[in-house]
Protein backbone atom coordinates (compact mmCIF):
# COMPACT_ATOMS: atom_id res chain seq x y z
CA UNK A 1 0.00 0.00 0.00
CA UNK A 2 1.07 3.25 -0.87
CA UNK A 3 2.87 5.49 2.03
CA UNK A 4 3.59 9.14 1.80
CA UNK A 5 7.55 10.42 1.03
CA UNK A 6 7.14 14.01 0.00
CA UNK A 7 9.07 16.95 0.38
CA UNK A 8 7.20 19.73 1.59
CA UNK A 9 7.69 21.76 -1.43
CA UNK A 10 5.49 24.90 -1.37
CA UNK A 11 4.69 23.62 -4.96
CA UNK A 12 3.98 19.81 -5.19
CA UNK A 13 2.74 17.23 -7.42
CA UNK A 14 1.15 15.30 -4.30
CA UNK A 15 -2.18 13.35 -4.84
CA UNK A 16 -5.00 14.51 -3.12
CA UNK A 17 -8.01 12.06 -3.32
CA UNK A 18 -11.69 14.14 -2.46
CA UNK A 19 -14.16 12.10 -1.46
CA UNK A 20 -17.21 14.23 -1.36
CA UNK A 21 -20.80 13.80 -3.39
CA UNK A 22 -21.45 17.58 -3.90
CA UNK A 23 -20.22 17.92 -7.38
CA UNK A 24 -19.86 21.68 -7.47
CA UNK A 25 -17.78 22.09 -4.12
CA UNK A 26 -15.72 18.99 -4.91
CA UNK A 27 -15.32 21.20 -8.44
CA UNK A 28 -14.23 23.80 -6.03
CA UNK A 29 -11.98 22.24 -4.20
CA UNK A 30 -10.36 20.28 -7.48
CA UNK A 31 -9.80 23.60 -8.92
CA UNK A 32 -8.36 25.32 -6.44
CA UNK A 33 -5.65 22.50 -5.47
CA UNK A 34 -4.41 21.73 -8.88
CA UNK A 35 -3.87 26.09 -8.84
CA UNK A 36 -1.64 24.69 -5.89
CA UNK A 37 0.08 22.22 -8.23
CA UNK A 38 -1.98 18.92 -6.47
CA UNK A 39 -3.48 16.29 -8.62
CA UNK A 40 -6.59 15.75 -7.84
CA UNK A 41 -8.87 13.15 -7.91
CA UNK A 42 -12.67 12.92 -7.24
CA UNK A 43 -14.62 10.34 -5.65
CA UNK A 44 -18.66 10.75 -5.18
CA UNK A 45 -19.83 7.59 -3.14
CA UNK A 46 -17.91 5.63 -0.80
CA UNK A 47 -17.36 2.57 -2.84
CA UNK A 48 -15.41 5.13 -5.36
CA UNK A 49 -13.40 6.47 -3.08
CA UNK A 50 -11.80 2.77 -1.74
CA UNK A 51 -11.17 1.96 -5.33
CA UNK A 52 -9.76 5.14 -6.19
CA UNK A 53 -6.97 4.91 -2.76
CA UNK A 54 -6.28 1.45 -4.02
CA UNK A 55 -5.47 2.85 -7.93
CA UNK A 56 -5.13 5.98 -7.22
CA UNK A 57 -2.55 6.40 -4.07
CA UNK A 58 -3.38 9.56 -2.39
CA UNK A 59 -0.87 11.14 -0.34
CA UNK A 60 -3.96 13.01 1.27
CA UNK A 61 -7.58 11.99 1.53
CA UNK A 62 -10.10 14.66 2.15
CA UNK A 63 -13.32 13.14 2.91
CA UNK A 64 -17.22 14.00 3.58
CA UNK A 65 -18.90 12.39 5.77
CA UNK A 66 -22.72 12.01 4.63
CA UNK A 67 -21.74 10.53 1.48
CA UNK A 68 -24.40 7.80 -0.81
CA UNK A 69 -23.93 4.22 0.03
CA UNK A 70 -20.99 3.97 2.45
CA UNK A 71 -20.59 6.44 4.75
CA UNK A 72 -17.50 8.74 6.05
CA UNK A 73 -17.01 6.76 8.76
CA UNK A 74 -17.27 3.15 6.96
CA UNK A 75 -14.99 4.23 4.46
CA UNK A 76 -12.29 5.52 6.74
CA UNK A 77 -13.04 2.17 9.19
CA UNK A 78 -12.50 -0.15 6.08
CA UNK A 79 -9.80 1.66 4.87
CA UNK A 80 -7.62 1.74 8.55
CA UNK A 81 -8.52 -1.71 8.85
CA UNK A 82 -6.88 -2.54 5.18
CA UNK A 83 -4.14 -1.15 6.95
CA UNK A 84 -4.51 1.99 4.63
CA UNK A 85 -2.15 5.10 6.75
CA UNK A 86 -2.86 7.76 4.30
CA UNK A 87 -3.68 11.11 5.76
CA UNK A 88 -7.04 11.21 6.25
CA UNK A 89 -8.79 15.17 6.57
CA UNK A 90 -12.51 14.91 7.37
CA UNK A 91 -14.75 17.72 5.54
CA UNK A 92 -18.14 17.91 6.94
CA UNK A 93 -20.93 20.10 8.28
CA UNK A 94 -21.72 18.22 11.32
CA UNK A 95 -20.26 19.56 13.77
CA UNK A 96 -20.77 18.14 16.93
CA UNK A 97 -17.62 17.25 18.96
CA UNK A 98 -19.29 13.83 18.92
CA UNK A 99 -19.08 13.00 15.47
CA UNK A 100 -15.54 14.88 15.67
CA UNK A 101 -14.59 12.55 18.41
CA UNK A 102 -15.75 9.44 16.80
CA UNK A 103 -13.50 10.79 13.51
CA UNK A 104 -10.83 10.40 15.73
CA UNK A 105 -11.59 7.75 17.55
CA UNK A 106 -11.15 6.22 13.92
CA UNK A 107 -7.90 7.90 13.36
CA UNK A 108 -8.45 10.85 11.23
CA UNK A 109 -5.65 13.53 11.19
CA UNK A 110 -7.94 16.39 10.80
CA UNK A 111 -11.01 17.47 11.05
CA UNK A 112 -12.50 20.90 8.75
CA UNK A 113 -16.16 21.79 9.66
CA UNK A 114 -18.20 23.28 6.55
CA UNK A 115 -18.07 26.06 4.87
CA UNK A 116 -14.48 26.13 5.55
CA UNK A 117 -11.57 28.28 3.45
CA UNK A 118 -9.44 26.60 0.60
CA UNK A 119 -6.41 28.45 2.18
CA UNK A 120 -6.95 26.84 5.73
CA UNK A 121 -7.77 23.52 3.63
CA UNK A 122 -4.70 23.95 1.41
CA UNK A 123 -2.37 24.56 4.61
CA UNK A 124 -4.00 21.75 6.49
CA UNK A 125 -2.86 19.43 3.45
CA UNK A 126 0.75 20.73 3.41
CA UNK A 127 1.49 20.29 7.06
CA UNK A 128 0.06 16.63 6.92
CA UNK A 129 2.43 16.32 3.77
CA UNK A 130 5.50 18.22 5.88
CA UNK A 131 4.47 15.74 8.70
CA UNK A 132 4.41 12.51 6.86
CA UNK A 133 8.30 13.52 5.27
CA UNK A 134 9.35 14.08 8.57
CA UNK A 135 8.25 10.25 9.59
CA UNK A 136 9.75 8.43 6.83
CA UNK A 137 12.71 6.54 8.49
CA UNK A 138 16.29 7.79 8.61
CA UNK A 139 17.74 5.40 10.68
CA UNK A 140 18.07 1.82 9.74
CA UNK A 141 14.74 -0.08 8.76
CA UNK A 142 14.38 -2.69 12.00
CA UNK A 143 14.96 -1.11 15.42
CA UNK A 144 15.85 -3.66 18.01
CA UNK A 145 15.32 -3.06 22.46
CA UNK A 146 15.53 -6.68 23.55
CA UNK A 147 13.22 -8.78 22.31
CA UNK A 148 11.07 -6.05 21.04
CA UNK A 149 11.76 -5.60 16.93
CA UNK A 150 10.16 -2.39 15.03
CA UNK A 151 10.40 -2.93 11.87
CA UNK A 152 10.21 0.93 10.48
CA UNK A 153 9.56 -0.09 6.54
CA UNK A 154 6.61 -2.77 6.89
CA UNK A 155 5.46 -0.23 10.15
CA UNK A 156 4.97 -3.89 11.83
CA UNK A 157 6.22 -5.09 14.90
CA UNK A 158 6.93 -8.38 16.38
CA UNK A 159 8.33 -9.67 19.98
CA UNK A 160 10.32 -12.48 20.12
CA UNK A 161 9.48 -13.22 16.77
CA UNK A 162 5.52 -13.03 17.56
CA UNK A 163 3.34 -10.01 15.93
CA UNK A 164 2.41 -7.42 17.70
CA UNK A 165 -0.84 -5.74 15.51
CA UNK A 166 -0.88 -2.42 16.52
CA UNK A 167 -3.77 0.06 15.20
CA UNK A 168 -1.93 2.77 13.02
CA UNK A 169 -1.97 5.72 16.25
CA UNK A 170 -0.64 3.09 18.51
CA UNK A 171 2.27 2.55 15.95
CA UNK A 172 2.49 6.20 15.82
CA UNK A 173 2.73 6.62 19.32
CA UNK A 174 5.02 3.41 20.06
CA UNK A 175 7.78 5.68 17.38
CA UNK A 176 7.00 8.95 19.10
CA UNK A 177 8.26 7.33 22.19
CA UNK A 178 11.32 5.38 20.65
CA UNK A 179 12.45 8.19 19.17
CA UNK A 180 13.48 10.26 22.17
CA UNK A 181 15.79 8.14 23.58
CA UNK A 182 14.68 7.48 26.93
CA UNK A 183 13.47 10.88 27.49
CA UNK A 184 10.04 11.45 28.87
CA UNK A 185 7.56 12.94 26.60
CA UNK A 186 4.36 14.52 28.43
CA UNK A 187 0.94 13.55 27.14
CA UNK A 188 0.89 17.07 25.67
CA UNK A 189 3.82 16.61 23.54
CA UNK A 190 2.25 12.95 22.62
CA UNK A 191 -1.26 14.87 21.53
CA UNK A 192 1.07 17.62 19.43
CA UNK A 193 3.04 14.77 17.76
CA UNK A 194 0.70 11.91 17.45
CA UNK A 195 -2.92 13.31 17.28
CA UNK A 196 -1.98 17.05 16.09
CA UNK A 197 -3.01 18.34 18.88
CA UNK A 198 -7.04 18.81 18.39
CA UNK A 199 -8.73 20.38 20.64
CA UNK A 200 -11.46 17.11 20.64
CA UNK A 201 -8.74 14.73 21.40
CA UNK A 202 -8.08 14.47 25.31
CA UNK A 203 -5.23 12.97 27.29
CA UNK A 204 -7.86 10.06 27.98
CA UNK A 205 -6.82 9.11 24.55
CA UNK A 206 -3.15 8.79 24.70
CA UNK A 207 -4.02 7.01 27.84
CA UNK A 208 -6.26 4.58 25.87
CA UNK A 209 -3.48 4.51 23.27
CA UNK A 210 -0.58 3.24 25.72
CA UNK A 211 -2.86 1.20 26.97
CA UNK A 212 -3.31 -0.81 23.77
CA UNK A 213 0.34 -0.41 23.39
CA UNK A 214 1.19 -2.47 26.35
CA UNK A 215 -1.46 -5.03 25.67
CA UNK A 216 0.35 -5.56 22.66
CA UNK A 217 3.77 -5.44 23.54
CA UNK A 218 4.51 -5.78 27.02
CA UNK A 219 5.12 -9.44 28.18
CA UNK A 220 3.12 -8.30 31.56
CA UNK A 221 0.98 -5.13 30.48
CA UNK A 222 0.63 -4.81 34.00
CA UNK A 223 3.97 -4.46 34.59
CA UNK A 224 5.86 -2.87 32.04
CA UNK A 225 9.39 -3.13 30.41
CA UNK A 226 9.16 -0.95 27.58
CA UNK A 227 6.12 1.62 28.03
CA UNK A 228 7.17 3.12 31.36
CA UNK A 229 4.76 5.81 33.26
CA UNK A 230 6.13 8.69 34.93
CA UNK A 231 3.63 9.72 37.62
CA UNK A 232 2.02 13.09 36.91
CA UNK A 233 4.69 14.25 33.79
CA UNK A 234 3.70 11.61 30.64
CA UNK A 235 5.46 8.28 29.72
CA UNK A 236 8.94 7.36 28.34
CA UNK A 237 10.51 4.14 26.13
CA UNK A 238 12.83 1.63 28.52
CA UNK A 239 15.55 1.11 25.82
């Protein structure tokens, strides 16, 4: 599956897949990113738009919500659970911190409530794209800490030869904390880094997150090796 390497020119020839069934704002929208050097693509049901990120490799998805057929929601659950890590920007009118929370919940990297601008939009896209440079690996592709292999090309990993299925935040999260060498990182850093910092995700998430995390990787989630808490400041990585 395709994954994002990009530089974060100011003009690129990224892919930007829209997923929305309005045909004159996802006109808008087209026309206004290929001004920004993007190619576009346009999607008006669900179904469409999982064809068109299998043919069609996005870097960026930009997807409504109340769409014919398959939902917003079904279409970004099917496509996470394909194991589909595309940047994923929500576009819809509803509002409500709960169907914002559930977006997330679902692990969409933004969230634009209608009528929004095409410059906000079109800056949104770039620092996903600056973001998703910034993750592709420099250091060698498998990262070792015991029994504990991260495997930074396949994003997989696997202890003591056994998989480890993490969902794609969890991964996220698992490299935020690898890569500061032992250093703690404070729940606030881990919602900047991981999550983007949205104001509708909470620190009960990361929580949630490492919890997951330690399910999956921890011999004795209970008692930790790797994931370590430090009471009151955030969590760290036991090298």
């Amino acid at each position: 599956m395709h994954s994002p390497m990009l530089a974060a020119d100011a003009r690129t020839s990224a892919r930007v897949l829209v997923v929305e069934d309005n045909a004159d704002l996802a006109a808008g929208i087209e026309y206004n990113l290929r001004l920004e050097g993007f190619e576009v693509r346009i999607a008006p049901d669900g179904r469409e738009a999982l064809a068109s990120a299998e043919s069609f490799a996005p870097d960026i998805i930009l997807l409504d919500l109340m769409l014919p057929g398959l939902d917003g929601y079904q279409v970004l659950q099917t496509l996470r659970s394909r194991g589909v890590r595309t940047p994923v920007v929500i576009l819809s009118a509803r509002g409500e911190e709960a169907d914002k929370v559930r977006g997330f919940r679902l692990d969409a990297d933004h969230y634009v409530t209608k009528p929004f601008g095409i410059l906000e939009l079109t800056e949104r896209i770039r620092a996903l794209l600056r973001r998703s440079e910034r993750d592709v690996p420099q250091s060698p592709p498998t990262l070792r800490f015991g029994e504990l292999a991260i495997d930074t090309g396949s994003r997989s990993v696997t202890r003591g030869g056994d998989p480890c299925p993490l969902s794609p935040k969890a991964y996220e999260l698992l490299l935020a904390l690898v890569r500061r060498d032992g250093a703690v990182a404070s729940r606030s850093d881990l919602l900047r880094e991981v999550w983007g910092y949205s104001a509708f995700v909470t620190t009960r998430t990361v929580d949630s997150h490492v919890a997951e995390l330690r399910r999956r990787i921890e011999a004795d989630p209970a008692n930790p090796r790797y994931v370590i808490t430090v009471w009151k400041v955030g969590y760290r990585f036991e090298r």
